[in-house]
N, C-alpha and C. Protein backbone atom coordinates (compact mmCIF):
# COMPACT_ATOMS: atom_id res chain seq x y z
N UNK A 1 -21.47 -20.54 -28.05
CA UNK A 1 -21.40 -19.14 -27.72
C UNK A 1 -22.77 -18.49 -27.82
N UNK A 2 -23.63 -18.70 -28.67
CA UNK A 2 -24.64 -18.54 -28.81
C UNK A 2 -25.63 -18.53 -27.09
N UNK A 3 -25.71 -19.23 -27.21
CA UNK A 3 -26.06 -19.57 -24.82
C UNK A 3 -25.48 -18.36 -24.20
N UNK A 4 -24.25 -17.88 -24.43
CA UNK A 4 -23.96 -16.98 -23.86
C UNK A 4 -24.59 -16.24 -22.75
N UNK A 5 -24.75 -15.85 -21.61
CA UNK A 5 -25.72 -15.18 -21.17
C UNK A 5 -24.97 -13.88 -20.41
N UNK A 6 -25.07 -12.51 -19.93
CA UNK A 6 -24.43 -11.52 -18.44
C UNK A 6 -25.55 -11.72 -17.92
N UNK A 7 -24.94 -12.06 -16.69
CA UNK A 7 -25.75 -11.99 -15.57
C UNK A 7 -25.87 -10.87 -14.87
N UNK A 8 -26.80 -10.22 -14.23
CA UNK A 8 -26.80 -8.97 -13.64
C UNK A 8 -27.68 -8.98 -11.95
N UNK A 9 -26.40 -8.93 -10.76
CA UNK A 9 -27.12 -9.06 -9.70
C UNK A 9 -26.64 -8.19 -8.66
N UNK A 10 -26.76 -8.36 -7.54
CA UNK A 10 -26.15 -7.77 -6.18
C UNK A 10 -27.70 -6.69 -6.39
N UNK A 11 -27.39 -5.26 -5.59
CA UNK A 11 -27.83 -4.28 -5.07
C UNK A 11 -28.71 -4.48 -6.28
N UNK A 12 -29.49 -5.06 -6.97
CA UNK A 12 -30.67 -4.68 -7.97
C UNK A 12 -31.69 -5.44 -7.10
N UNK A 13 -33.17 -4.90 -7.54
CA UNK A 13 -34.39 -5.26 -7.34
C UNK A 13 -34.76 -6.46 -8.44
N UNK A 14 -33.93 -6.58 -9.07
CA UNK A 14 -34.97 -7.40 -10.04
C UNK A 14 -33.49 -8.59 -10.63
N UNK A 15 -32.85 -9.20 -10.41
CA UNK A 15 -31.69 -9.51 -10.63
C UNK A 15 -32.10 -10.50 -12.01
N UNK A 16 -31.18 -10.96 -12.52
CA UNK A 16 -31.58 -11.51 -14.18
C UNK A 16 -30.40 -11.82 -15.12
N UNK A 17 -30.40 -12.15 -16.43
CA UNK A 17 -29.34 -12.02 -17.38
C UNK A 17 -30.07 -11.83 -18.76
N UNK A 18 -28.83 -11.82 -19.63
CA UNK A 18 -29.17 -11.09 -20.88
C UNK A 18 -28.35 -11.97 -22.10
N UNK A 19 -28.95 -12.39 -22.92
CA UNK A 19 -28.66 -13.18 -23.94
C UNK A 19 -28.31 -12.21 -25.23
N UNK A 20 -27.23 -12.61 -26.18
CA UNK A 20 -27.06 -11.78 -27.34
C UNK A 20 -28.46 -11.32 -27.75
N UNK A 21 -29.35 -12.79 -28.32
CA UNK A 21 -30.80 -12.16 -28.88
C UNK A 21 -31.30 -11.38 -28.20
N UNK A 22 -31.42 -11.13 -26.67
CA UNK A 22 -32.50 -10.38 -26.35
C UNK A 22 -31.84 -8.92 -26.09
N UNK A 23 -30.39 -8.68 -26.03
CA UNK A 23 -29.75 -7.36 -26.19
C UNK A 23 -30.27 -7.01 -27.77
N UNK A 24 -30.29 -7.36 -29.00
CA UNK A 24 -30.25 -7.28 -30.07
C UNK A 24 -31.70 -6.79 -29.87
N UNK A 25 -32.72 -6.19 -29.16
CA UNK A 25 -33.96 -6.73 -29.40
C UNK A 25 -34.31 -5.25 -28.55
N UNK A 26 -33.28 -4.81 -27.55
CA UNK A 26 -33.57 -3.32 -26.63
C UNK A 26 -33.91 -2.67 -27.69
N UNK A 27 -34.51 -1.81 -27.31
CA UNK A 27 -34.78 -0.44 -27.82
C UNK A 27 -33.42 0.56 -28.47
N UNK A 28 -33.77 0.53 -30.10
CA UNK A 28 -32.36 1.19 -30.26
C UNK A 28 -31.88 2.30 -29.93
N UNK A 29 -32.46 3.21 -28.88
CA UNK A 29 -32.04 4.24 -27.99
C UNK A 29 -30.97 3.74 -26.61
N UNK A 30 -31.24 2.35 -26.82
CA UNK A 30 -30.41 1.52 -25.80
C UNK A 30 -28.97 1.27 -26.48
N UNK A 31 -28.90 1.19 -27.52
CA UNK A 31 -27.73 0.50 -28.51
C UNK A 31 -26.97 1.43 -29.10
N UNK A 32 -26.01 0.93 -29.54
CA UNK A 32 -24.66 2.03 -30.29
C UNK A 32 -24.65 1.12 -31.47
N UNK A 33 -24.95 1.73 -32.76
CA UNK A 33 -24.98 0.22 -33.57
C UNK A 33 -23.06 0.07 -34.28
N UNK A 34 -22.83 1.12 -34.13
CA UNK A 34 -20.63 1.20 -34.69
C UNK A 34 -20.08 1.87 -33.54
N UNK A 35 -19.50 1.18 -32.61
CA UNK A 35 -18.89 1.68 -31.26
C UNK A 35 -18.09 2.64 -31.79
N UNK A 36 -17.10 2.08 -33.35
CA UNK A 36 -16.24 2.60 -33.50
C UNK A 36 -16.65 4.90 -33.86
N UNK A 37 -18.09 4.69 -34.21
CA UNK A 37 -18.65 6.35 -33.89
C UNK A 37 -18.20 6.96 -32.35
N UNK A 38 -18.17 6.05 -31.58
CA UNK A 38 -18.14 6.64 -29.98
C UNK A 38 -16.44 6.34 -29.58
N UNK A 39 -15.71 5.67 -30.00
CA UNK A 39 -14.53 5.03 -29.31
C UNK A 39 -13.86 4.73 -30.91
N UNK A 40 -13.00 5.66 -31.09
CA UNK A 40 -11.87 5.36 -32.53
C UNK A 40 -11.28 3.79 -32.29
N UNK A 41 -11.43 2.87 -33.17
CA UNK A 41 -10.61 1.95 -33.29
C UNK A 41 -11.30 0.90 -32.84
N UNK A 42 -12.03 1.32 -32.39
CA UNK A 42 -13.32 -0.04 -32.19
C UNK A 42 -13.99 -0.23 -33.11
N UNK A 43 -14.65 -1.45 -32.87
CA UNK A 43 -16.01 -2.48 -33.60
C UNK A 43 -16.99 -2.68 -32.71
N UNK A 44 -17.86 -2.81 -33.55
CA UNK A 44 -19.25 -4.23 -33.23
C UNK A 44 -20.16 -3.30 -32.58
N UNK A 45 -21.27 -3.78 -32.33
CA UNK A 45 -22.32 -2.91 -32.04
C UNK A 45 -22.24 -3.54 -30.24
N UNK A 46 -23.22 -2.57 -29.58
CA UNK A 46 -23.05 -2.37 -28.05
C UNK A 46 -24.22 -2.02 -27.75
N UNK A 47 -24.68 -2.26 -26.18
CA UNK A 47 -25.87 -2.03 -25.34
C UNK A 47 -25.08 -0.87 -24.64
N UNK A 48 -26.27 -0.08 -24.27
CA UNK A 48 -25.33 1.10 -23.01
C UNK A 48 -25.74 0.31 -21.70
N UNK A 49 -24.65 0.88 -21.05
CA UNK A 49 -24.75 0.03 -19.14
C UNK A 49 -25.95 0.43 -18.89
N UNK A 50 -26.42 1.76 -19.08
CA UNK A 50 -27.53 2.32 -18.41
C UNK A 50 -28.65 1.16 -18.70
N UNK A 51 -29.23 0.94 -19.76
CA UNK A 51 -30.20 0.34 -20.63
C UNK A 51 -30.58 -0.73 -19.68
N UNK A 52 -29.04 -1.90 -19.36
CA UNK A 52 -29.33 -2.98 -19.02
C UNK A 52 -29.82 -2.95 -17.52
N UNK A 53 -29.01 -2.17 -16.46
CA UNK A 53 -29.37 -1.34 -15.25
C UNK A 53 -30.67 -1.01 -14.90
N UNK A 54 -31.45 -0.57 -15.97
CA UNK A 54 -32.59 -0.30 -16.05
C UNK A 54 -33.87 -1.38 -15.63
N UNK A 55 -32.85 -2.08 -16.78
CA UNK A 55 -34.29 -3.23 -16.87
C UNK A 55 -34.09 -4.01 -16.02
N UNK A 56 -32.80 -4.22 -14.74
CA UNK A 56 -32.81 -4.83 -13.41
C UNK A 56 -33.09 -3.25 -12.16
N UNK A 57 -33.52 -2.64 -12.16
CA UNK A 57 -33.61 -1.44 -11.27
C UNK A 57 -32.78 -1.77 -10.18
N UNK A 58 -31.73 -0.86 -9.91
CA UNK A 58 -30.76 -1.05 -9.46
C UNK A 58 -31.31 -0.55 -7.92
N UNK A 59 -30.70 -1.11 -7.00
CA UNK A 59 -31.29 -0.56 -5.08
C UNK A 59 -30.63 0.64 -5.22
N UNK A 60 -31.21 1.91 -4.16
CA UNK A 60 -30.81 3.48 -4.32
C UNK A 60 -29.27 3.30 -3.03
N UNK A 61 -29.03 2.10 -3.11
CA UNK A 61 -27.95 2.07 -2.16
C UNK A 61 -26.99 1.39 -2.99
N UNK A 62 -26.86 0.87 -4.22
CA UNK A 62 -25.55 0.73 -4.93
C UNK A 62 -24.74 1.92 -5.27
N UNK A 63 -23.62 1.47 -5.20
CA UNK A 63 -22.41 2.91 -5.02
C UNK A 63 -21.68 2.45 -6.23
N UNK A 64 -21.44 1.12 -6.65
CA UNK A 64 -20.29 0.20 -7.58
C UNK A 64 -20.96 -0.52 -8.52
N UNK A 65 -20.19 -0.91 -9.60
CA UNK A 65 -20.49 -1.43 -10.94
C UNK A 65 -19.13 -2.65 -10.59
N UNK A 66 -19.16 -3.77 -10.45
CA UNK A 66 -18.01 -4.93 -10.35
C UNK A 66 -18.26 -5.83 -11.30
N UNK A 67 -17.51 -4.86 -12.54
CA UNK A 67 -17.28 -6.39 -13.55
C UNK A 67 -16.63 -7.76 -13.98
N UNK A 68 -17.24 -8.79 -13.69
CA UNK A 68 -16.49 -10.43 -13.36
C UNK A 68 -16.59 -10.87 -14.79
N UNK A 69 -14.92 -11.04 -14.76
CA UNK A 69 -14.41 -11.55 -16.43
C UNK A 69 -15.05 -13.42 -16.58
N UNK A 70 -15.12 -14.22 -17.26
CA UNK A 70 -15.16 -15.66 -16.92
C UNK A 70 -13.41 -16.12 -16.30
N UNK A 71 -12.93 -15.50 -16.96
CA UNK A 71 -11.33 -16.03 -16.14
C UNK A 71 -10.84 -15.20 -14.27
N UNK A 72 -12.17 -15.05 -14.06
CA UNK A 72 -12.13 -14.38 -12.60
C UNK A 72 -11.73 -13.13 -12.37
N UNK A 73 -11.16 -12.49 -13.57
CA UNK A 73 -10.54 -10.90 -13.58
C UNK A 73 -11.65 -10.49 -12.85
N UNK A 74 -11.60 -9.35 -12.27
CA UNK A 74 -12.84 -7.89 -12.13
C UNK A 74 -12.50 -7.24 -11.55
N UNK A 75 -13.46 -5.91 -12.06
CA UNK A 75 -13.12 -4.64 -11.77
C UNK A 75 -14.26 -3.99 -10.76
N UNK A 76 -14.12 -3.56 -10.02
CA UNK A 76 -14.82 -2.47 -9.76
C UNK A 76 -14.38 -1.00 -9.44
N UNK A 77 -15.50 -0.14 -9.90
CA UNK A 77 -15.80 1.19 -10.43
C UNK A 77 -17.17 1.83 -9.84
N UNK A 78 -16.75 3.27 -9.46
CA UNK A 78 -18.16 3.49 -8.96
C UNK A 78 -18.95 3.92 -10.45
N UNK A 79 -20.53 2.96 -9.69
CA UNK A 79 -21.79 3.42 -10.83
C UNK A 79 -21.29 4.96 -11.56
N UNK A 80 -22.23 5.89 -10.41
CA UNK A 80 -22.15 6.94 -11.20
C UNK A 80 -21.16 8.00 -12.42
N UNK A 81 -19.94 7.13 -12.54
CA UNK A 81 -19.01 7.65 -13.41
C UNK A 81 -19.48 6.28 -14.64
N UNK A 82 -20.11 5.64 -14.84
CA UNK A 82 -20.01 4.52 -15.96
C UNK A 82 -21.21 4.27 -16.49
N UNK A 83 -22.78 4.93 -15.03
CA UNK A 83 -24.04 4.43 -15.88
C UNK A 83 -24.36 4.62 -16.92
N UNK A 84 -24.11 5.91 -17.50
CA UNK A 84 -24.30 6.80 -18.26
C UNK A 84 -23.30 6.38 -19.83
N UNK A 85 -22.32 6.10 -19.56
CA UNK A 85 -20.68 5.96 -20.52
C UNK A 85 -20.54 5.00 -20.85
N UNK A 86 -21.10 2.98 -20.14
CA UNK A 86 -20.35 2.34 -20.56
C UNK A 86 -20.90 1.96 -21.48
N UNK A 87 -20.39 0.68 -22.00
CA UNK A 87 -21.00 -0.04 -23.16
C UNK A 87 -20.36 -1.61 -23.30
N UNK A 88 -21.56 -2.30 -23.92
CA UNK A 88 -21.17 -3.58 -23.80
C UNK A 88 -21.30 -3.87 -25.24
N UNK A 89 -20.34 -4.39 -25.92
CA UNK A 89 -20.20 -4.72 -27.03
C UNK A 89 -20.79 -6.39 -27.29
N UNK A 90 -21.41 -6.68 -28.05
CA UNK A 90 -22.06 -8.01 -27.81
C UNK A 90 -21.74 -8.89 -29.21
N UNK A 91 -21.55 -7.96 -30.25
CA UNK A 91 -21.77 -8.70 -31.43
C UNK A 91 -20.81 -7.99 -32.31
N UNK A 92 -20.47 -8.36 -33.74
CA UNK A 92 -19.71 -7.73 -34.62
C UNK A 92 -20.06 -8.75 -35.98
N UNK A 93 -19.77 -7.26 -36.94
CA UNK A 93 -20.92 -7.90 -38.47
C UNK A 93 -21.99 -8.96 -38.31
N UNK A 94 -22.93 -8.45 -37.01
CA UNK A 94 -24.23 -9.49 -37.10
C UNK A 94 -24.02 -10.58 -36.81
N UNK A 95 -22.52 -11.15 -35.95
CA UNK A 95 -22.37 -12.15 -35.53
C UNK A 95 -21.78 -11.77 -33.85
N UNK A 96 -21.65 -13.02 -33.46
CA UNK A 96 -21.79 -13.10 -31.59
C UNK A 96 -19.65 -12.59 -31.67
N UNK A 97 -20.11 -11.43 -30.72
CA UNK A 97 -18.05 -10.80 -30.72
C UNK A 97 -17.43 -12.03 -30.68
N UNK A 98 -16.71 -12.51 -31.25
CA UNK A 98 -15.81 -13.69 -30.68
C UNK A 98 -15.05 -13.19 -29.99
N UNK A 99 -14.44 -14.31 -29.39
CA UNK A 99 -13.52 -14.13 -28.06
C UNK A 99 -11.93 -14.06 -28.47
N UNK A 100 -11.68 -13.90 -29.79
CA UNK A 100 -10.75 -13.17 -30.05
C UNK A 100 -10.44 -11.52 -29.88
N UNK A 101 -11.56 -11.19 -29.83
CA UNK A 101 -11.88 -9.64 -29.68
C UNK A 101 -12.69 -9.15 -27.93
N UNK A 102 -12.75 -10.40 -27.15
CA UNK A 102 -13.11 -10.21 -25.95
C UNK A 102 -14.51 -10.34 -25.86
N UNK A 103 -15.10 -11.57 -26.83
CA UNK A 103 -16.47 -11.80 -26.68
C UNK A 103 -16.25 -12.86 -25.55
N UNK A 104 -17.27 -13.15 -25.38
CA UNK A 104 -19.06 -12.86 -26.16
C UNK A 104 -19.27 -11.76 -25.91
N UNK A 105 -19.12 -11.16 -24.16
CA UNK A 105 -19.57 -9.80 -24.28
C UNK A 105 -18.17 -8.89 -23.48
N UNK A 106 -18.18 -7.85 -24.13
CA UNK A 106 -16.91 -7.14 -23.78
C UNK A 106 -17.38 -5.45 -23.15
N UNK A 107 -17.04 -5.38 -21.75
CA UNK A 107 -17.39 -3.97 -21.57
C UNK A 107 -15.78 -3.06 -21.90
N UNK A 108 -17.32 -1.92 -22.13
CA UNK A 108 -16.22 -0.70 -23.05
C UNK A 108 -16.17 0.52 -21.97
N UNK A 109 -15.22 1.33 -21.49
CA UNK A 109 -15.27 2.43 -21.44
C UNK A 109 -15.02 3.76 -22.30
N UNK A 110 -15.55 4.42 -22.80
CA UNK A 110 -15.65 5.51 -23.90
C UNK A 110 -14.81 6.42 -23.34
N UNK A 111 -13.48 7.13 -23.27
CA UNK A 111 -12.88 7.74 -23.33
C UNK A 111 -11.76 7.41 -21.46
N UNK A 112 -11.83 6.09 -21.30
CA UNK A 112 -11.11 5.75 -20.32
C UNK A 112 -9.74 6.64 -19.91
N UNK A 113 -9.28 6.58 -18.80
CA UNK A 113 -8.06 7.26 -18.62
C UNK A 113 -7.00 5.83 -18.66
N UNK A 114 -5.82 5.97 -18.69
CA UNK A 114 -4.86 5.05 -18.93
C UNK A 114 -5.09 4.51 -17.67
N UNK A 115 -4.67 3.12 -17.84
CA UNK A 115 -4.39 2.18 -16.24
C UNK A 115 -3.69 2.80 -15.47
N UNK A 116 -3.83 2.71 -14.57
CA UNK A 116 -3.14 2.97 -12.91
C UNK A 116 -3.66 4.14 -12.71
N UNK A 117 -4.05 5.16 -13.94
CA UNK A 117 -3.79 6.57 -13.37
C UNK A 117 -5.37 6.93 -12.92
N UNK A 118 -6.19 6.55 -13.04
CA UNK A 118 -7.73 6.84 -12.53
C UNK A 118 -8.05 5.73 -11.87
N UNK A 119 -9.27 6.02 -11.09
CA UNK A 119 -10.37 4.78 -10.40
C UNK A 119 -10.98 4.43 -12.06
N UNK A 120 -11.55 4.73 -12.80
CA UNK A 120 -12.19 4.34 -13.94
C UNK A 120 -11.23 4.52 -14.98
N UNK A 121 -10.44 3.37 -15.18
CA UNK A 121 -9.24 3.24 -16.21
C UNK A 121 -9.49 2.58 -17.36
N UNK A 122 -8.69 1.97 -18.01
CA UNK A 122 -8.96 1.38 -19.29
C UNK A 122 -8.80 -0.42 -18.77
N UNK A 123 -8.15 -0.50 -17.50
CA UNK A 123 -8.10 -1.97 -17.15
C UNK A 123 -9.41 -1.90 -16.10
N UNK A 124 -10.37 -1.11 -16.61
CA UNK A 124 -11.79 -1.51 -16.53
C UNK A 124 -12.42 -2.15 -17.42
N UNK A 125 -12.12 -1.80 -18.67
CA UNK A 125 -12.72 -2.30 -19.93
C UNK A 125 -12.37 -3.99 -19.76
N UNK A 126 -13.17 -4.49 -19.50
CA UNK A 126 -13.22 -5.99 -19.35
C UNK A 126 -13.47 -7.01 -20.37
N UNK A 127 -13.04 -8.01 -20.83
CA UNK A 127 -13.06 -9.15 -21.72
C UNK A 127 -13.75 -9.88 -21.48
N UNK A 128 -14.39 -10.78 -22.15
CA UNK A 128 -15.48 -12.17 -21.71
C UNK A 128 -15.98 -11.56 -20.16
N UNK A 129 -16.60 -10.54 -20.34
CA UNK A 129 -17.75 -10.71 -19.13
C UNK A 129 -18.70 -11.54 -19.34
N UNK A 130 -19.53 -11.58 -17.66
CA UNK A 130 -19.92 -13.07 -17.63
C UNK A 130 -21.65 -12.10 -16.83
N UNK A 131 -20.33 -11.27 -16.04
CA UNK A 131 -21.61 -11.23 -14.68
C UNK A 131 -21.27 -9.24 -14.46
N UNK A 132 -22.41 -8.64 -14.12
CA UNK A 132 -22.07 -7.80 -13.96
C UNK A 132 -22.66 -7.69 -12.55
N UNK A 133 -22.08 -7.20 -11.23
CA UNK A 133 -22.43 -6.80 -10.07
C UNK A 133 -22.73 -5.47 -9.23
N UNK A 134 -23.60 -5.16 -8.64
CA UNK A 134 -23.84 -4.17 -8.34
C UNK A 134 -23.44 -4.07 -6.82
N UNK A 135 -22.86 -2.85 -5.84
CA UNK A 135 -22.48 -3.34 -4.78
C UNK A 135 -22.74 -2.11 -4.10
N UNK A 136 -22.92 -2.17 -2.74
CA UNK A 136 -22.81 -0.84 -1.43
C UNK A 136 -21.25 -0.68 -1.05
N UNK A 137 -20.63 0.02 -1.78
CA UNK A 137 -19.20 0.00 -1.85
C UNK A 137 -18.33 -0.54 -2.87
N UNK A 138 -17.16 -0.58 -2.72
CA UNK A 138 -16.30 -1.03 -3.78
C UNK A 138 -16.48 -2.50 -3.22
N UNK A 139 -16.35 -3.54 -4.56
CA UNK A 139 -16.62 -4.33 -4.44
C UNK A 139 -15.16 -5.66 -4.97
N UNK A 140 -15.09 -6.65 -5.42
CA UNK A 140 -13.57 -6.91 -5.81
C UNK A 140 -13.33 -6.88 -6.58
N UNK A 141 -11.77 -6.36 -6.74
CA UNK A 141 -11.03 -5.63 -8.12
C UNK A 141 -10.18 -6.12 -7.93
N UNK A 142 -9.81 -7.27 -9.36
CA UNK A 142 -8.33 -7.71 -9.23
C UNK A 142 -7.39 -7.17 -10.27
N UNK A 143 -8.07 -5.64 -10.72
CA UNK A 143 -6.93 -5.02 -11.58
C UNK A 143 -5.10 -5.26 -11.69
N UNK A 144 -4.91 -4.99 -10.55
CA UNK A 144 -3.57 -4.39 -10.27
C UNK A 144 -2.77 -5.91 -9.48
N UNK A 145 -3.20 -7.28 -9.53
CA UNK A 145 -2.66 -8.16 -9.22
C UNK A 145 -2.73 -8.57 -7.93
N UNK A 146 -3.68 -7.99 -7.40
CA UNK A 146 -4.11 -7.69 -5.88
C UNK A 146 -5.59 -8.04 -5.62
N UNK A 147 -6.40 -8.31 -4.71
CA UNK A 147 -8.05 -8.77 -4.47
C UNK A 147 -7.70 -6.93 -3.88
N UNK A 148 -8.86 -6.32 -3.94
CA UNK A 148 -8.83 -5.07 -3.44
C UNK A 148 -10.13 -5.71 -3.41
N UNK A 149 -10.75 -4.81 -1.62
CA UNK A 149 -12.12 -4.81 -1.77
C UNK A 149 -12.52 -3.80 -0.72
């Protein structure tokens, strides 16, 4: 688990991935160090979406954020409701999230609306992400048991 890596590509200029150590290592204006301050009932410390976005500069023509679970789940969501909000939880008590809790890395939405009822729901909040994608449009979402694209 340690290897772990998110990958971060599509509509970016600079495409890349991100290892626990080198999230651990952003700038702590990048980091949430107790999610559970931002999101009741949570753990483990977190990168903000923005942070990582950053350091791949995203093309001024991405519209979507499409997060790919390792078990093929994903979501997509438009950017501008999540650059700012999300969060990727990477670690807990100084160790790599296990995947009992939806490690290695788990995206968070901070005050999600319930499933079905928004475009940016809580069956956004994704488990074992792998890859995060950037897209000119909605991109594929297999929320709802369906390929939507």
């Amino acid at each position: 688990m340690s290897d772990a890596a998110i990958v971060i590509e599509g509509a970016v200029c600079k495409p890349g991935s991100f290892t626990r150590q080198e999230l651990m290592v952003l700038p702590v204006e990048g980091r949430i160090a107790d999610v559970g301050e931002v999101v009741p009932h949570r753990q483990g410390e977190a990168v903000r979406l923005g942070w990582l976005l950053d350091e791949s500069r995203p093309d001024d023509s991405a519209t979507h954020v499409t997060l790919h679970s390792a078990d093929g789940f994903s979501a997509s969501i438009p950017l501008d409701e999540v650059r700012d909000t999300g969060l990727i939880i990477f670690q807990l008590d100084g160790q790599p999230l296990p995947e009992s809790a939806g490690g290695p890395f788990r995206f968070l939405i901070p005050a999600a609306a319930a499933c079905r009822t928004a475009e940016v729901d809580a069956c956004a909040n994704v488990k074992a992400l792998v890859r995060i994608e950037l897209t000119v449009g909605k991109g594929v979402d297999t929320r709802y048991g369906k390929i939507d694209e």
